[in-house]
PDB file of N, CA and C in Angstrom:
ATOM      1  N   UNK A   1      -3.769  20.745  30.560  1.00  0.00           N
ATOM      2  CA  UNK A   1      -3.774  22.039  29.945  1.00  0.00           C
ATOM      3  C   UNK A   1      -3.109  21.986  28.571  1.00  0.00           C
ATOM      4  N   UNK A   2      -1.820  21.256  28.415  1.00  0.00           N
ATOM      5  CA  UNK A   2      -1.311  21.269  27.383  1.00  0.00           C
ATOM      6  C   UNK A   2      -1.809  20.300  26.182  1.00  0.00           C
ATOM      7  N   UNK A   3      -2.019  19.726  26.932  1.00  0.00           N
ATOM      8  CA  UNK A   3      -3.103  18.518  25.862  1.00  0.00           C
ATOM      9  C   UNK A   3      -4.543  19.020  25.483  1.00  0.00           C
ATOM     10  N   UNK A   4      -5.114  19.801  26.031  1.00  0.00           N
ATOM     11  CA  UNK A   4      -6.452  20.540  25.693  1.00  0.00           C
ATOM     12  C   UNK A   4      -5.904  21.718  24.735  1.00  0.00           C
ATOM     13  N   UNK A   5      -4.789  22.061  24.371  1.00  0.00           N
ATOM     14  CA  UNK A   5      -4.482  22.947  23.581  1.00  0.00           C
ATOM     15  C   UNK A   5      -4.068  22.535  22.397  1.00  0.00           C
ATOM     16  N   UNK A   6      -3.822  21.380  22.466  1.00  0.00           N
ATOM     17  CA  UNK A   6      -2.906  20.691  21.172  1.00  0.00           C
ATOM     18  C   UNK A   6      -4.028  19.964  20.123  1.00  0.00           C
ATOM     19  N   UNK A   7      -5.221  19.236  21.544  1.00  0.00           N
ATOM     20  CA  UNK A   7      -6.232  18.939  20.803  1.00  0.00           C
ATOM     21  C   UNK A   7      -7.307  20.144  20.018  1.00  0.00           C
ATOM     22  N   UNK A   8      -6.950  21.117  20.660  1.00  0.00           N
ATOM     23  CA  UNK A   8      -7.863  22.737  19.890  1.00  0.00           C
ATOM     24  C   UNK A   8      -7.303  22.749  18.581  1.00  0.00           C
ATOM     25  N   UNK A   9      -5.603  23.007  18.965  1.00  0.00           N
ATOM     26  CA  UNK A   9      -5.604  23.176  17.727  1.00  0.00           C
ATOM     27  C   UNK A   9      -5.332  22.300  16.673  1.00  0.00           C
ATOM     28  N   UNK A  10      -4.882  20.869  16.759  1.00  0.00           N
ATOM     29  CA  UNK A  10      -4.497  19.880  15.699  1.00  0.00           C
ATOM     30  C   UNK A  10      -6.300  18.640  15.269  1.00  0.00           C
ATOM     31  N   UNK A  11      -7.308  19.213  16.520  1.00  0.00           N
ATOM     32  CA  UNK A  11      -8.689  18.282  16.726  1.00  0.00           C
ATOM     33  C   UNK A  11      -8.718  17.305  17.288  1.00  0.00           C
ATOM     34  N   UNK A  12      -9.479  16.588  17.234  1.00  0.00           N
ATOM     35  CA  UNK A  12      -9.842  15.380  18.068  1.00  0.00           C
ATOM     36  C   UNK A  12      -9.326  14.421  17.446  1.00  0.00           C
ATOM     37  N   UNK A  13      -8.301  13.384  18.526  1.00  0.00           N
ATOM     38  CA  UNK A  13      -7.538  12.431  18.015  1.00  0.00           C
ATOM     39  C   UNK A  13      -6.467  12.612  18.142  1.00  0.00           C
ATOM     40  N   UNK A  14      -6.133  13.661  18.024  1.00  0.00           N
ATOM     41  CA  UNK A  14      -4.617  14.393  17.593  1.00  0.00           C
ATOM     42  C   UNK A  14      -3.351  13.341  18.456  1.00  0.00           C
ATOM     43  N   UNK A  15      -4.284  13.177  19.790  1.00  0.00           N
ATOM     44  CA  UNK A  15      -3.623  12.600  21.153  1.00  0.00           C
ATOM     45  C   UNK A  15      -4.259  11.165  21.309  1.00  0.00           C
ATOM     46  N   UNK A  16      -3.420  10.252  21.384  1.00  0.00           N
ATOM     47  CA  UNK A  16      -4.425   8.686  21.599  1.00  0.00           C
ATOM     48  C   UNK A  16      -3.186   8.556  22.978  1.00  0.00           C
ATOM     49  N   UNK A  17      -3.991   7.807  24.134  1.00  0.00           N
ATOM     50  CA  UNK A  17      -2.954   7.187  24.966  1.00  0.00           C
ATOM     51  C   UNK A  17      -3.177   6.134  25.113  1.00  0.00           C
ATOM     52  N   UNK A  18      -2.124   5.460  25.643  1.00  0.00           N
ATOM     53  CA  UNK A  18      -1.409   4.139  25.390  1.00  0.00           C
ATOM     54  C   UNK A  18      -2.910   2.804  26.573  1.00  0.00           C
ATOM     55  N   UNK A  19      -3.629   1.793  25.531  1.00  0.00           N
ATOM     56  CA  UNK A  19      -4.118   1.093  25.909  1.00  0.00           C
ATOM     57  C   UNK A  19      -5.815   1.355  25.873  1.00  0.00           C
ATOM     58  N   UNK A  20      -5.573   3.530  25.258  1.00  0.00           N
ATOM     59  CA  UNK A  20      -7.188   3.560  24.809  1.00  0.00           C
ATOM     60  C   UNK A  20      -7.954   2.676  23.636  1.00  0.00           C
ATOM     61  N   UNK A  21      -8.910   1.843  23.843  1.00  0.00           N
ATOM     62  CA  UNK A  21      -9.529   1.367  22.941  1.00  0.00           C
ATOM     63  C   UNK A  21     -10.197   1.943  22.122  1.00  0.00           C
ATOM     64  N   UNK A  22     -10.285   3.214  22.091  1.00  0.00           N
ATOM     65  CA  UNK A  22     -11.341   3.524  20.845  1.00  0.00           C
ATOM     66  C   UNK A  22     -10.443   3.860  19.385  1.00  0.00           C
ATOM     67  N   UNK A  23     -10.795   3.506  18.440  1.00  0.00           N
ATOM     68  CA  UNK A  23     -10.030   3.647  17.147  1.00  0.00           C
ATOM     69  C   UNK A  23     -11.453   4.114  15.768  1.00  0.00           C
ATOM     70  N   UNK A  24     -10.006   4.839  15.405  1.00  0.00           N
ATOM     71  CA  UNK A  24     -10.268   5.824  14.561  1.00  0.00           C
ATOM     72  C   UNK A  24     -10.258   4.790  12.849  1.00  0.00           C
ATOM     73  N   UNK A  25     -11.374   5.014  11.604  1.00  0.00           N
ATOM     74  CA  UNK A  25     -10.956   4.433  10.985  1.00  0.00           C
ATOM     75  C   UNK A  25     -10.463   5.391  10.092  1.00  0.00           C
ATOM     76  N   UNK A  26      -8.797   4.755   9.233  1.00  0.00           N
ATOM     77  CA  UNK A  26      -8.168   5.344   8.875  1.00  0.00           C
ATOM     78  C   UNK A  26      -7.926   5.246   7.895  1.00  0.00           C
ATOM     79  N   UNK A  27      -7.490   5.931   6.673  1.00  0.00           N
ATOM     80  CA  UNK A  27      -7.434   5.199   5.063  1.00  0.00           C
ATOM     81  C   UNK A  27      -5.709   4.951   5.365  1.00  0.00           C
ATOM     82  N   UNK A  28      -5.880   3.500   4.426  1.00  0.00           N
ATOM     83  CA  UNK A  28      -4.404   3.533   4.797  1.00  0.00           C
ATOM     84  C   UNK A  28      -3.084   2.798   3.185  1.00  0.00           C
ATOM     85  N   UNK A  29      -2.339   2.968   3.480  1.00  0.00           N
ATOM     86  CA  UNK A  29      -1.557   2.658   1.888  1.00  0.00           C
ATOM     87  C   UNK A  29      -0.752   1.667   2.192  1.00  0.00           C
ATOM     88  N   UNK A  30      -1.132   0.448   1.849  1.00  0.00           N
ATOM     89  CA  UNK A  30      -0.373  -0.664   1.884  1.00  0.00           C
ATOM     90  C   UNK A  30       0.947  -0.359   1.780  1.00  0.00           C
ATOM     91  N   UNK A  31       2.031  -1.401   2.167  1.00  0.00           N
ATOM     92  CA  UNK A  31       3.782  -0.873   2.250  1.00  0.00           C
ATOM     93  C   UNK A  31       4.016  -1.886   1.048  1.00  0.00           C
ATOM     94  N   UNK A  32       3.251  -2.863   0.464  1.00  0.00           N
ATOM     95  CA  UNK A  32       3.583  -3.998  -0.071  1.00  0.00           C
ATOM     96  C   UNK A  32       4.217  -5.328   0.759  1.00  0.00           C
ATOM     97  N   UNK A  33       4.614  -4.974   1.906  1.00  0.00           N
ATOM     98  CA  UNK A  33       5.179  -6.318   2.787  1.00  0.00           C
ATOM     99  C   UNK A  33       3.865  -6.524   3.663  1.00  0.00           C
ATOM    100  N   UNK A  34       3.237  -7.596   3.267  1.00  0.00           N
ATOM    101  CA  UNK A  34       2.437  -8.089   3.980  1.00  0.00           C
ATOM    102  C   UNK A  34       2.370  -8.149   5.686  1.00  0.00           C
ATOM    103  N   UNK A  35       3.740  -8.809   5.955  1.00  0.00           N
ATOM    104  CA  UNK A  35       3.929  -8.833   7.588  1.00  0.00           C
ATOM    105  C   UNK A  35       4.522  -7.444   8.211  1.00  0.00           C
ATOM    106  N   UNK A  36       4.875  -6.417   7.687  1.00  0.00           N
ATOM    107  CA  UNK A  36       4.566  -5.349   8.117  1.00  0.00           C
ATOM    108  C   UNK A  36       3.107  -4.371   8.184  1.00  0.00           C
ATOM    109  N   UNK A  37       2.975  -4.732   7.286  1.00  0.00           N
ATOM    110  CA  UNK A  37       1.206  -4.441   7.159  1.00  0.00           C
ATOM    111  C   UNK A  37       0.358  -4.895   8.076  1.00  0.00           C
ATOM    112  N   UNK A  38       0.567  -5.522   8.568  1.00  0.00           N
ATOM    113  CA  UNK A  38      -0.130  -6.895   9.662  1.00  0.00           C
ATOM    114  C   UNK A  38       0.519  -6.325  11.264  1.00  0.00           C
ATOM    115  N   UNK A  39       1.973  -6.264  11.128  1.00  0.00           N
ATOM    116  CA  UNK A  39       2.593  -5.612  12.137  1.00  0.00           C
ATOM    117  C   UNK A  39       2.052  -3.971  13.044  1.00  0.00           C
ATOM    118  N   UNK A  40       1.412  -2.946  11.582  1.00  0.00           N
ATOM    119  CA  UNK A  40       1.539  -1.829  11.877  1.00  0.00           C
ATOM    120  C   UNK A  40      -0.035  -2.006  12.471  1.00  0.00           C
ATOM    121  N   UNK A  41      -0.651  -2.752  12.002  1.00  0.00           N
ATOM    122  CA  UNK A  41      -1.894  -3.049  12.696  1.00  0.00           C
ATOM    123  C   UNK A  41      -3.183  -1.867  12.241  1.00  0.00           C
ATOM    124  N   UNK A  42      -2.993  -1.615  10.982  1.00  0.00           N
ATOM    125  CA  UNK A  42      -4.088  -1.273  10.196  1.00  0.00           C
ATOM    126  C   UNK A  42      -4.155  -1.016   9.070  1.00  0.00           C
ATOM    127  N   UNK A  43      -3.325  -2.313   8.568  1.00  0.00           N
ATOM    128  CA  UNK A  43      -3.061  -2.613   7.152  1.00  0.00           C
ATOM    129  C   UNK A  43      -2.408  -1.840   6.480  1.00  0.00           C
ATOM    130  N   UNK A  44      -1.254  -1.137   6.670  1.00  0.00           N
ATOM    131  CA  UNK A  44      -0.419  -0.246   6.112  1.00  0.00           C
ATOM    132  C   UNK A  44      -0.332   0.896   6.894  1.00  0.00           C
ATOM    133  N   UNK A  45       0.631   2.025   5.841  1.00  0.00           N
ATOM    134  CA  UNK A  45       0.417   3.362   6.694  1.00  0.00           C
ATOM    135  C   UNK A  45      -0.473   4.339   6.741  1.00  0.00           C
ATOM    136  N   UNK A  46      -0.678   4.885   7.414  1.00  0.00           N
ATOM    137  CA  UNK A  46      -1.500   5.698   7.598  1.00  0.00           C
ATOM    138  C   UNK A  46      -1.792   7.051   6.441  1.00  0.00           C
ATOM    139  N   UNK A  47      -2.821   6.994   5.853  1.00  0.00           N
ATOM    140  CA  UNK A  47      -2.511   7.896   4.770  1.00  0.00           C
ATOM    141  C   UNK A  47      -2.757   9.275   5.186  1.00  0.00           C
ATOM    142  N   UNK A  48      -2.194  10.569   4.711  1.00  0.00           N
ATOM    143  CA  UNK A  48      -2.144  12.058   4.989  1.00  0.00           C
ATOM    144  C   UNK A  48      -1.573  12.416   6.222  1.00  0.00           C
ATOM    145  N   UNK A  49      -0.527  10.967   6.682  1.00  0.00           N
ATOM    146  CA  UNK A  49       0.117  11.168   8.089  1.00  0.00           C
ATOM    147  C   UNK A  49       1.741  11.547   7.978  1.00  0.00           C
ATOM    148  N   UNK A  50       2.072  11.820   9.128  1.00  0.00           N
ATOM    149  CA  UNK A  50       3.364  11.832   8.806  1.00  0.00           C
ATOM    150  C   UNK A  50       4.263  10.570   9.604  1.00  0.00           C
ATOM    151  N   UNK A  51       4.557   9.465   8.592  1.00  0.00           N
ATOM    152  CA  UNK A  51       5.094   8.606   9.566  1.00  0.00           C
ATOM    153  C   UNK A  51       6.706   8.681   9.414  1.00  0.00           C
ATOM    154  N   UNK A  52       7.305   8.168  10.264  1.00  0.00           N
ATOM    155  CA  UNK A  52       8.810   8.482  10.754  1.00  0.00           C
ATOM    156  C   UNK A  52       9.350   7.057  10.551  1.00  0.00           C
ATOM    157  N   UNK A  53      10.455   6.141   9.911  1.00  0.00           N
ATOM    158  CA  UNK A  53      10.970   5.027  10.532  1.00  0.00           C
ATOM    159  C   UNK A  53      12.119   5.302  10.316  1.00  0.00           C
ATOM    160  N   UNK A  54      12.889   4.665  11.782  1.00  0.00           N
ATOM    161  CA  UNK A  54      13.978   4.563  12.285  1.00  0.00           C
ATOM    162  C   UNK A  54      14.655   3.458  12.524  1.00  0.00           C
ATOM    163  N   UNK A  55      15.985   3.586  12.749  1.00  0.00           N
ATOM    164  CA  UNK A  55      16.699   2.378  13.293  1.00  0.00           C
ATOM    165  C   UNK A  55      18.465   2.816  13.334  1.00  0.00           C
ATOM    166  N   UNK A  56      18.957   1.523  14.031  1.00  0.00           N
ATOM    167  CA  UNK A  56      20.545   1.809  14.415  1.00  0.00           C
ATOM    168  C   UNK A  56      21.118   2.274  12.983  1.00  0.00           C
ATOM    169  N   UNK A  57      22.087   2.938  12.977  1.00  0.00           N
ATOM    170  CA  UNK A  57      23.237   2.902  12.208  1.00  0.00           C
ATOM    171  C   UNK A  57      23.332   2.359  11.394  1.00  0.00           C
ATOM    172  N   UNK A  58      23.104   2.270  10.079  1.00  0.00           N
ATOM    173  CA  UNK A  58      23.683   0.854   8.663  1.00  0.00           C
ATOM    174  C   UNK A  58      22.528  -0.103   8.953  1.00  0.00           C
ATOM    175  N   UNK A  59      21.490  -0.053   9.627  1.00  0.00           N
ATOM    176  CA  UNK A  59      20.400  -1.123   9.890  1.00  0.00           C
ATOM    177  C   UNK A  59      20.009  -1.450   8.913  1.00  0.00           C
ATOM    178  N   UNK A  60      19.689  -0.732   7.555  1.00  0.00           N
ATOM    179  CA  UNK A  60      19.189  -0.594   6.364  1.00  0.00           C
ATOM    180  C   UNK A  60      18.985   0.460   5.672  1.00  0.00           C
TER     181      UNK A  60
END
């Protein structure tokens, strides 16, 4: 129920679960670090997204 509402209103995709194979192609903006680029697994970030990175305390 709550997931049929989220997909109404944010569209299709909005929700991917863990191990679905179907993929979306995405424009994406290189970070300049190659092995993160490679890491995030579609060649950078995701463009018009909102991405988040985190980590411990003083990590960087």
């Amino acid at each position: 129920m709550a997931l049929g509402q989220i997909e109404k209103q944010f569209g299709k995709g909005a929700i991917m679960r863990m191990g679905e194979e179907s993929r979306i192609k995405i424009a994406t903006i290189p970070t300049g670090a190659l092995s993160l680029d490679i890491a995030l697994g579609i060649g950078g970030l995701p463009r018009g997204r909102v991405v988040e990175i985190y980590g411990p305390e003083s990590s960087g």
